[in-house]
Protein backbone atom coordinates (compact mmCIF):
# COMPACT_ATOMS: atom_id res chain seq x y z
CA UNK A 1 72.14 137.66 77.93
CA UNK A 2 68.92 136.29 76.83
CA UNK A 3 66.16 134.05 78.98
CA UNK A 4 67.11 130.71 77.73
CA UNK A 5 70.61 131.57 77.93
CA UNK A 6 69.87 132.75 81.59
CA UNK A 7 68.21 129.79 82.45
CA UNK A 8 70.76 127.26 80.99
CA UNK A 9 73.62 128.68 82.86
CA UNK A 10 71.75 128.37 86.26
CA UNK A 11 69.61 124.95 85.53
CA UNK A 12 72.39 123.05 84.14
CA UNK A 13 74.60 123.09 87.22
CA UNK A 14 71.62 123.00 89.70
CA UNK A 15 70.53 119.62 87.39
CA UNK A 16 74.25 118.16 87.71
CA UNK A 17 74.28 119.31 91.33
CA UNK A 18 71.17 117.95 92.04
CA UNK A 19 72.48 114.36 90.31
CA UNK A 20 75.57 114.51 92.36
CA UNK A 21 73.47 114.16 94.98
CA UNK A 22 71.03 111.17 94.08
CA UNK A 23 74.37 109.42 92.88
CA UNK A 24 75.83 110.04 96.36
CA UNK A 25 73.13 108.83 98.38
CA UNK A 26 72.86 105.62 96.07
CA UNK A 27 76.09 104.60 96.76
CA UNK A 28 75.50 105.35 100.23
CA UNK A 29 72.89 103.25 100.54
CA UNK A 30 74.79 100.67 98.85
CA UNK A 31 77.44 100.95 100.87
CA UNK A 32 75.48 100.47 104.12
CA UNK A 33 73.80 97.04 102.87
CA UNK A 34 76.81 95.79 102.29
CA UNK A 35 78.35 97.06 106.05
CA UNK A 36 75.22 95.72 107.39
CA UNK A 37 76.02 91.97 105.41
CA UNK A 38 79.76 92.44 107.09
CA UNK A 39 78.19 92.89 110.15
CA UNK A 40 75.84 89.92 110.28
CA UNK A 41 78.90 87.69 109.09
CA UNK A 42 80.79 88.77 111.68
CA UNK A 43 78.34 87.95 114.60
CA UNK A 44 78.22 84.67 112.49
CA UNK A 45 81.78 84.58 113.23
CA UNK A 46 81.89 85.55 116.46
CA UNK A 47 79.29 82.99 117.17
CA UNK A 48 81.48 80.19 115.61
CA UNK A 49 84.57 81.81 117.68
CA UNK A 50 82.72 81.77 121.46
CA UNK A 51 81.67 77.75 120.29
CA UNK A 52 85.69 77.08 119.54
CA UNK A 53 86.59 78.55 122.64
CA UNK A 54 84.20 76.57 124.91
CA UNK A 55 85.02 73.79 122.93
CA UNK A 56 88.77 73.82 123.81
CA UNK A 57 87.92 74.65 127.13
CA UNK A 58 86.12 71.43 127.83
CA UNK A 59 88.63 69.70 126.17
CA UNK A 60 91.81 70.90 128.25
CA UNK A 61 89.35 70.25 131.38
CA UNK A 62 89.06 66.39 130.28
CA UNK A 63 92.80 66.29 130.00
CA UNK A 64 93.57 67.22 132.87
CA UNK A 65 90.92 64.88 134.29
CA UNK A 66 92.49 61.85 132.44
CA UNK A 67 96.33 63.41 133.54
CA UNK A 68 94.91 63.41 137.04
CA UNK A 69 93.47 59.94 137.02
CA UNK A 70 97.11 58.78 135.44
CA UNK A 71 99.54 61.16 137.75
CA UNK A 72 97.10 59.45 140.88
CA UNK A 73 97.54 55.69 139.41
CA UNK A 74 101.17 56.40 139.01
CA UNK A 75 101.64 57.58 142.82
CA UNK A 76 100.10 54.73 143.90
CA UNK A 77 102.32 52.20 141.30
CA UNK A 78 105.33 54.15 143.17
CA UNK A 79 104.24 54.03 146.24
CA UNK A 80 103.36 49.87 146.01
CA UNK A 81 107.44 49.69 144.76
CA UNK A 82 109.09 51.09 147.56
């Protein structure tokens, strides 16, 4: 076996490993931007969510406000009839 034989069959797969590598850790790092952009739409989300919720919670309070004030009026219509 000569030298530049020698050297092919040990630089060529320490080159391809070495690629492998880079390629790997590109993708990686692609991967966690876009886990990162998930992430930030999903506190986005969750923001939106917690807004909803206290949203529909006010509302159901005023209803029962305003079924309150009408259950009340309608005691005292029943009451005035007997």
């Amino acid at each position: 076996m000569t030298n530049v034989q020698l050297l092919l069959s040990i630089g060529i797969p320490s080159f391809m490993v070495l690629f492998a590598m880079l390629v790997s850790n590109t993708r990686a790092d692609r991967l966690e931007k876009r886990m990162d952009s998930i992430d930030v739409k999903l506190v986005k989300l969750d923001d939106k969510l917690e807004a909803l919720r206290a949203s529909t919670r006010r509302d159901a309070l005023e209803i029962m406000r305003n079924m309150t004030s009408l259950h009340e009026r309608v005691a005292v219509v029943e009451a005035r009839q007997k």
